[in-house]
Protein backbone atom coordinates (compact mmCIF):
# COMPACT_ATOMS: atom_id res chain seq x y z
CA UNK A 1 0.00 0.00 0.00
CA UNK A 2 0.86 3.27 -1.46
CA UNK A 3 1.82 5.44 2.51
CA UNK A 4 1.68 9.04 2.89
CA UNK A 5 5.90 9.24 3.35
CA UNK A 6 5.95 7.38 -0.27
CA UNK A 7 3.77 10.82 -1.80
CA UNK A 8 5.94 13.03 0.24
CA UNK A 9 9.16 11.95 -1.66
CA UNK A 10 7.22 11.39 -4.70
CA UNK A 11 6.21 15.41 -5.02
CA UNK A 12 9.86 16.19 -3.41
CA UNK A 13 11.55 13.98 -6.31
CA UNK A 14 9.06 16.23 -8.71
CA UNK A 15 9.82 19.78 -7.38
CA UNK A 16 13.93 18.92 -7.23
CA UNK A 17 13.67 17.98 -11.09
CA UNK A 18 11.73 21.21 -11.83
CA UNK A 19 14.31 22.96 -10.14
CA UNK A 20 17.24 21.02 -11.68
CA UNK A 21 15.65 21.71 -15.16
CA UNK A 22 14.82 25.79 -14.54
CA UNK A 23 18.38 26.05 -13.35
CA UNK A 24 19.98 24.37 -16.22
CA UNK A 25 17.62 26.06 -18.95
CA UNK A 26 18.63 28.97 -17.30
CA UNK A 27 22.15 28.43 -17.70
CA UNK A 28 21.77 27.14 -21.25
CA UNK A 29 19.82 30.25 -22.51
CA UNK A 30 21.24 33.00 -20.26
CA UNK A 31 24.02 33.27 -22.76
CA UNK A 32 22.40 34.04 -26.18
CA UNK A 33 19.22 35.58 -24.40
CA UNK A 34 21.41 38.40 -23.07
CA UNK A 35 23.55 38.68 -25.97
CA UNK A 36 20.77 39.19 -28.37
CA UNK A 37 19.50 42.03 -25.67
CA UNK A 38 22.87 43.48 -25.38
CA UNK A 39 22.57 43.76 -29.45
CA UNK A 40 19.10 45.19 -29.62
CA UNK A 41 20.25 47.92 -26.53
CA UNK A 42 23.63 48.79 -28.62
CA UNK A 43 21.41 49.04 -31.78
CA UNK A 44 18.96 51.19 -30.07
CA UNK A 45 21.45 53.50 -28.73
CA UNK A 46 22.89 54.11 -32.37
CA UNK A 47 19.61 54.61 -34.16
CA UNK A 48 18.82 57.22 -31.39
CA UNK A 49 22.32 59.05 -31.53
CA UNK A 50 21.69 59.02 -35.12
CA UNK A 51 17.80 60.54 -35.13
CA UNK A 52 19.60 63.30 -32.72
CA UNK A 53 21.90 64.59 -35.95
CA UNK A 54 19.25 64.35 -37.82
CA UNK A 55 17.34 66.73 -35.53
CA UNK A 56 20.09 68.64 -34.90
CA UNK A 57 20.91 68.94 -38.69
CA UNK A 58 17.38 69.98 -39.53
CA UNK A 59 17.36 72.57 -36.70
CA UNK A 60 20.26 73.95 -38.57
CA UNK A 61 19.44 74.33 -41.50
CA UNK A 62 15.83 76.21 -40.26
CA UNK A 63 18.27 78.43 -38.83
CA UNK A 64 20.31 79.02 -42.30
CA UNK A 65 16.99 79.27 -44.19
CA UNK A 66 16.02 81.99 -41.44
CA UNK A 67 19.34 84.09 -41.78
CA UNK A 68 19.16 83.42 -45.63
CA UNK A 69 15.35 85.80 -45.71
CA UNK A 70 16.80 87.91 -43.80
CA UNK A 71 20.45 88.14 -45.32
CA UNK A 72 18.25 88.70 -49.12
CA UNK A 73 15.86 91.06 -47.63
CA UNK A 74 17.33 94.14 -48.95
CA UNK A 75 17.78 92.77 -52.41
CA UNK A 76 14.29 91.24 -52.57
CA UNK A 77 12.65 94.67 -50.70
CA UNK A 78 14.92 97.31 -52.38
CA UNK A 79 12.82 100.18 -51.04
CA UNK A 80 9.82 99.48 -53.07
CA UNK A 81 7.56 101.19 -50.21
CA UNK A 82 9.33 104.14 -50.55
CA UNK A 83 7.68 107.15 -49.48
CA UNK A 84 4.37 104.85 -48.41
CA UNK A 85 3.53 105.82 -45.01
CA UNK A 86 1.71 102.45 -42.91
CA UNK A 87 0.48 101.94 -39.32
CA UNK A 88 0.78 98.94 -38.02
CA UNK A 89 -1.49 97.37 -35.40
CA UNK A 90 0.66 94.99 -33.03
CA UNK A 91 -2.36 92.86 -31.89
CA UNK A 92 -1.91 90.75 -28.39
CA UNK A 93 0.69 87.88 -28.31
CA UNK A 94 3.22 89.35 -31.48
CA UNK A 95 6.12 91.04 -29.00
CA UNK A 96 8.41 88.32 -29.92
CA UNK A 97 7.90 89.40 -33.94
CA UNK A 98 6.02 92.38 -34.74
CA UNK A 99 9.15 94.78 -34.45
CA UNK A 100 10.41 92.66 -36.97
CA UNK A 101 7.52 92.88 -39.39
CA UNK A 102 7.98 96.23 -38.95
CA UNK A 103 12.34 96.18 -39.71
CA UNK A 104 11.25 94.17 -43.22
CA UNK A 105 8.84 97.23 -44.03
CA UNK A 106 11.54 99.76 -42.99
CA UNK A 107 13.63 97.86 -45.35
CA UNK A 108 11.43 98.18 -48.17
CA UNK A 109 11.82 102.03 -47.40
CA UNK A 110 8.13 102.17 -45.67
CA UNK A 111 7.09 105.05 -43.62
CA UNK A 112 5.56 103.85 -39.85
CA UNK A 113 4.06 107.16 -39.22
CA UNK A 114 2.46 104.70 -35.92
CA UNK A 115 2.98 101.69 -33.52
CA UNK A 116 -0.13 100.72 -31.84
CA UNK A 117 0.01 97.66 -29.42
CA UNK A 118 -2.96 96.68 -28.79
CA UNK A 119 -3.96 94.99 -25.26
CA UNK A 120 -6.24 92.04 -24.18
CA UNK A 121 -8.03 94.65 -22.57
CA UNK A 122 -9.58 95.81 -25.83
CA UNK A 123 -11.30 92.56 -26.63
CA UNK A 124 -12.35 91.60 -23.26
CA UNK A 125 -16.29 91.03 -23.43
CA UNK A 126 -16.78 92.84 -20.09
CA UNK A 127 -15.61 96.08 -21.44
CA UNK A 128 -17.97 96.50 -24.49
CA UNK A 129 -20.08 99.42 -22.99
CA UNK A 130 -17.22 101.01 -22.11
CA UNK A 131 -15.65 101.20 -25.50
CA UNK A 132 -18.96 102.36 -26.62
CA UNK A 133 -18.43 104.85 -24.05
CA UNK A 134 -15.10 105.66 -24.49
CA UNK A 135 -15.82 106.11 -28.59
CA UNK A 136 -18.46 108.71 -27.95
CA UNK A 137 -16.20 111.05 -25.78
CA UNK A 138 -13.36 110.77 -27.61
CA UNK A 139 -15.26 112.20 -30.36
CA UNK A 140 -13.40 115.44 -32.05
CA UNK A 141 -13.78 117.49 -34.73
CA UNK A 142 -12.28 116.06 -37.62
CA UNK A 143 -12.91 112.58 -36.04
CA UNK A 144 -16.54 112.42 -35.22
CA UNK A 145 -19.19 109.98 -34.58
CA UNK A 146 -21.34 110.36 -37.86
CA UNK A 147 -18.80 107.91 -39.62
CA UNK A 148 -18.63 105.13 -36.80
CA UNK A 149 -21.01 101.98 -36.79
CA UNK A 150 -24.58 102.80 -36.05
CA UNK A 151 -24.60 100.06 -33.55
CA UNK A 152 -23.41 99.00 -29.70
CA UNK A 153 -20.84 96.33 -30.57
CA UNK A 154 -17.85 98.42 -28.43
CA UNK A 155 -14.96 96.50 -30.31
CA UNK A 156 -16.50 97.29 -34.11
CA UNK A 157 -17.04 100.69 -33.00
CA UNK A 158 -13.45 101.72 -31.21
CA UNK A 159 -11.68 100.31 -33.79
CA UNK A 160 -13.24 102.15 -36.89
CA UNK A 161 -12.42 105.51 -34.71
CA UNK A 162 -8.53 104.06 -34.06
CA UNK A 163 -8.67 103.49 -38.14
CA UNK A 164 -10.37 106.84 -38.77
CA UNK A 165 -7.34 108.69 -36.55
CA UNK A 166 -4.79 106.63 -37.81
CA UNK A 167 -5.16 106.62 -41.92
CA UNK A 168 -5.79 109.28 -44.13
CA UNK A 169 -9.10 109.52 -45.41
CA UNK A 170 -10.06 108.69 -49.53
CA UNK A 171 -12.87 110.64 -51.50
CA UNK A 172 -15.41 108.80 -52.87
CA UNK A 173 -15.12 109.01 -56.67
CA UNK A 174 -16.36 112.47 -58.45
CA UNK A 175 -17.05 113.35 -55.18
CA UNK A 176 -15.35 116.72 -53.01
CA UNK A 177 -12.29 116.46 -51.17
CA UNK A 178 -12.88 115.10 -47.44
CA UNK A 179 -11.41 116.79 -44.83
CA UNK A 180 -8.27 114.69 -43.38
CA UNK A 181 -7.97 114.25 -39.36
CA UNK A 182 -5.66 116.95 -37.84
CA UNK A 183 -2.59 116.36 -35.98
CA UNK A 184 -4.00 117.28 -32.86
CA UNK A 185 -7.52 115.56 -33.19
CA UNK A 186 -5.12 112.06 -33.47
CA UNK A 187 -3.15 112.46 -30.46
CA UNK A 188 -6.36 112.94 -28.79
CA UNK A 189 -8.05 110.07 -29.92
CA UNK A 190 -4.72 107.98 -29.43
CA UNK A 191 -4.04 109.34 -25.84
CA UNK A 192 -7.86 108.65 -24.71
CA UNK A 193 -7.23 105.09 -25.10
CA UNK A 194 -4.06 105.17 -24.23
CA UNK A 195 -4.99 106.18 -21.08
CA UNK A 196 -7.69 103.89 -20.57
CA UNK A 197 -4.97 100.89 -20.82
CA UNK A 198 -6.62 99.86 -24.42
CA UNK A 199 -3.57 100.44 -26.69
CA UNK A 200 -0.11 101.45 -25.85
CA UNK A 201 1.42 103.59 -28.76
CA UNK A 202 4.56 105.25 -29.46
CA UNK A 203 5.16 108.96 -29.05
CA UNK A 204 5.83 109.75 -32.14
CA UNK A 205 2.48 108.26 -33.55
CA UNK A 206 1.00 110.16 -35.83
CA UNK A 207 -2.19 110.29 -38.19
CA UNK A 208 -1.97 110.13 -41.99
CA UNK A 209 -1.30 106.45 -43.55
CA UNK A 210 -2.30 104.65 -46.41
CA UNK A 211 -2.53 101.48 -45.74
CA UNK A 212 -1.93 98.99 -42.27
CA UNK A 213 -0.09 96.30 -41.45
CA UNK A 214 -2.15 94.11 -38.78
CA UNK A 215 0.25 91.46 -36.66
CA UNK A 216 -1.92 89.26 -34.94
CA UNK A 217 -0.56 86.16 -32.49
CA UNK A 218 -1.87 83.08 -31.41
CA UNK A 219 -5.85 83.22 -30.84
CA UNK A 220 -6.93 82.93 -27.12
CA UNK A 221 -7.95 79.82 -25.21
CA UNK A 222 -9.51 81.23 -22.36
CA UNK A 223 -13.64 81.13 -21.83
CA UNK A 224 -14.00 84.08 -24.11
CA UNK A 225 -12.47 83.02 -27.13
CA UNK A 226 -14.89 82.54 -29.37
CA UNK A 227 -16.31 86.52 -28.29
CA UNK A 228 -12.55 87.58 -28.80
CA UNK A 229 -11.70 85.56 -31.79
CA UNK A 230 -15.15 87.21 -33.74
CA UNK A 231 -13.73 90.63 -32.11
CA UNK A 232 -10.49 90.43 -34.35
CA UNK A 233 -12.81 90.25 -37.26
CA UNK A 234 -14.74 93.01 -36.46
CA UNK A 235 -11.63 94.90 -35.70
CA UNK A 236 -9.87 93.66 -39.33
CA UNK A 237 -13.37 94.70 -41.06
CA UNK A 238 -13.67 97.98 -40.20
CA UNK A 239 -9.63 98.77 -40.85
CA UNK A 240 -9.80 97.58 -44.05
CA UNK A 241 -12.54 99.54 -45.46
CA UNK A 242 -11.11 102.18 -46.67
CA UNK A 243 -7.87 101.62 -47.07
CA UNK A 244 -5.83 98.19 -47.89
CA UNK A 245 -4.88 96.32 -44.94
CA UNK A 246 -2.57 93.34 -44.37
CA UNK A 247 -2.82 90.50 -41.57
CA UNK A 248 0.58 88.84 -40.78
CA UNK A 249 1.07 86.54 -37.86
CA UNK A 250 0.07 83.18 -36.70
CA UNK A 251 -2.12 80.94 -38.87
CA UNK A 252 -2.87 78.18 -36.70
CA UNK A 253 -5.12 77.32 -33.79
CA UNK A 254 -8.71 76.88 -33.86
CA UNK A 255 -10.26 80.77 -33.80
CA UNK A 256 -7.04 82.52 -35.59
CA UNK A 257 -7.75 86.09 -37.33
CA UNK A 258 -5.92 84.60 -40.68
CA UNK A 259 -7.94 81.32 -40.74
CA UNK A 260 -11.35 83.44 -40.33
CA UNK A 261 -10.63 86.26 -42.86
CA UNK A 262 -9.21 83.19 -44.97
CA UNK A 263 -12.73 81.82 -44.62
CA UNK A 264 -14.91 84.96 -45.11
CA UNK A 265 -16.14 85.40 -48.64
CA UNK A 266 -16.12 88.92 -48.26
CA UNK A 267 -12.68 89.92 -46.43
CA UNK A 268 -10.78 87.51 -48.74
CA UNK A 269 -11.24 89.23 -51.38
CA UNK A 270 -10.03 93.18 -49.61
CA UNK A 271 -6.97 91.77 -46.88
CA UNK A 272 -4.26 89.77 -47.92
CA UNK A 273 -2.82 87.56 -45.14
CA UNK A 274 0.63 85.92 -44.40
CA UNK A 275 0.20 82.96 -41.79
CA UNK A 276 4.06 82.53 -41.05
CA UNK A 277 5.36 86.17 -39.50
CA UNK A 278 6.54 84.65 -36.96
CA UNK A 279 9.64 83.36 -38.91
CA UNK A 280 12.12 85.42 -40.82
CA UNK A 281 10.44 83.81 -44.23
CA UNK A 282 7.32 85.08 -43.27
CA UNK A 283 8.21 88.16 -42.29
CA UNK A 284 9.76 89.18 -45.61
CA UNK A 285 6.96 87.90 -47.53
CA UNK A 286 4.90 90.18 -45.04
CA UNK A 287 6.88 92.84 -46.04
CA UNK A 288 6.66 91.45 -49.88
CA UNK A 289 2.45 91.28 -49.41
CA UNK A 290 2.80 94.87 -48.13
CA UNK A 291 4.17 95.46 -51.43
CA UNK A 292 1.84 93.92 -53.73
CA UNK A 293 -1.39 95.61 -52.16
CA UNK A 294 -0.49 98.96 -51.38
CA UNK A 295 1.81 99.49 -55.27
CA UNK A 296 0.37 96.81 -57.37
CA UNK A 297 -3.50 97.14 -55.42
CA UNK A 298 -3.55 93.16 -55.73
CA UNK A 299 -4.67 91.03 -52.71
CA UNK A 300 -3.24 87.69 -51.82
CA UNK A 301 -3.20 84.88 -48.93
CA UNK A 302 0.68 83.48 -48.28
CA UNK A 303 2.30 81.10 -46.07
CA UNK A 304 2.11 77.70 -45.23
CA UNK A 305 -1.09 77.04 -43.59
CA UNK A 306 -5.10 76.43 -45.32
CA UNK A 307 -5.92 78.86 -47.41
CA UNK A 308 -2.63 80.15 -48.76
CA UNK A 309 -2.28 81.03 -52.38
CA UNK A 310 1.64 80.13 -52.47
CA UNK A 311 4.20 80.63 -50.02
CA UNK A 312 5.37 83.85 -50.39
CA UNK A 313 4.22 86.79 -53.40
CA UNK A 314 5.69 86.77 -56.79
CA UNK A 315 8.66 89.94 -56.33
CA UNK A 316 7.45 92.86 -57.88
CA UNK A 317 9.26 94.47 -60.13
């Protein structure tokens, strides 16, 4: 009969050859096992030492292609906005780049007879009566209310009075002469909003240009960014109706100025756009856009992003 001390050594007998076998499987595989990880490790390590030149090498040359545009400027530019006089609207998010917009169009020999920076402040939702406000007292006499938007949208309306003080006025064909804002009617309007923290300008700002240069940034992502995205287009609507008007900045992100004039069936066809300013590429071909709709009067959409035409204008001659 079969006793419990025979089924003790039985499972021991069982267990010891498991263990015998794990050990020498072990021992038999441990050799090419961690060889062949060894290899895959060493091969790893090369293919990523070699994707970090690559990197590297493409970083450099985006920063060759960058000091190429601007290294050609001059010869591509070659003061072909001579004697144009632009403002340029510096919209929120373009420190980094919108002094540099504005070196390409001093290149090309433009005139900035104004700076304007404009702040968050100006498109916040909470301050819409108060613009409203703020348009009606700034009110002067070659800058009056008769020619602003007969409505209570604060953003619309402030910003066709900032156009009206900043560009010089067109007469309507066969009609009389208008009367241009005076020099002192513009710093008003300017230093009214100025003071009320909704633009920051430069002292030498004056009235008086022909066309403006609009940099705008990346489009907010806060709770009001649809309200503030729609603002931009009310503010790039009313600039551009008298007088051409460029938009050069950021293309990208969902509510972007360039993306929704881009899109409008009506501003398309009045503001040319450049969706890359934010580069040295883009900047010269906002300064080469510049060009083509204030001396040729032709509109275009550049860059890189939906919507654009080619990547930058064809030079003018």
């Amino acid at each position: 009969m079969i006793n419990f001390r025979y089924h003790v050594v039985s499972l021991t007998a069982v267990f010891l050859a498991l263990a015998i076998g794990l050990v020498v499987g072990t021992a038999a595989l441990n050799g090419p096992v961690a060889d062949n990880l060894k290899s895959q490790i060493t091969a790893l390590n090369k293919d990523l030492s070699n994707k970090r030149d690559e990197i590297n090498q493409y970083r450099e040359e985006i920063n060759r292609s960058q000091d190429f545009a601007t290294e050609i400027a001059p010869t591509v530019l070659n003061g072909k906005l001579a004697g144009r006089k632009l403002a340029v609207l510096a919209l929120p998010g373009t420190d980094q780049y919108a002094d540099k917009v504005i070196q390409m169009l001093t290149i090309a020999g433009a005139t900035i007879t104004a700076k304007v920076t404009v702040q968050d402040k100006f498109f916040d939702p909470a301050v819409e009566f108060e613009l409203l406000d703020l348009a009606s007292e700034s009110s002067q006499p070659t800058i009056g209310t008769a020619d602003l938007p007969l409505n209570s949208n604060g953003v619309e309306t402030a910003s066709a009075q900032l156009a009206m003080a900043l560009l010089s006025r067109t007469s309507p064909a066969g009609g009389a002469p208008v009367t241009q804002p005076s020099a002192g009617d513009v710093t008003a309007v300017l230093t009214a909003y100025t003071k009320a923290s909704y633009i920051a300008v430069d002292d030498d700002a004056v009235g008086g240009a022909e066309a403006t240069v609009m940099v705008t940034g990346a489009p907010a992502v806060d709770k009001d960014a649809a309200k503030k995205a729609q603002s931009l287009v009310y503010m790039a609507g009313e600039v551009s109706k008298n007088r051409p008007l460029v938009v050069a900045g950021v293309g990208v992100g969902e509510g972007n100025l360039i993306s929704a004039v881009r899109g409008d069936p009506t501003l398309v066809k009045d503001i040319s756009t450049v969706d890359n300013a934010s580069t040295a590429d883009g900047q010269v071909a906002a300064a080469m856009a510049t060009i083509e709709r204030v001396v040729d009067d032709k509109v275009g959409q550049y860059g890189l992003a939906a919507g654009a035409a080619s990547f930058v204008p064809k030079a003018s001659s």
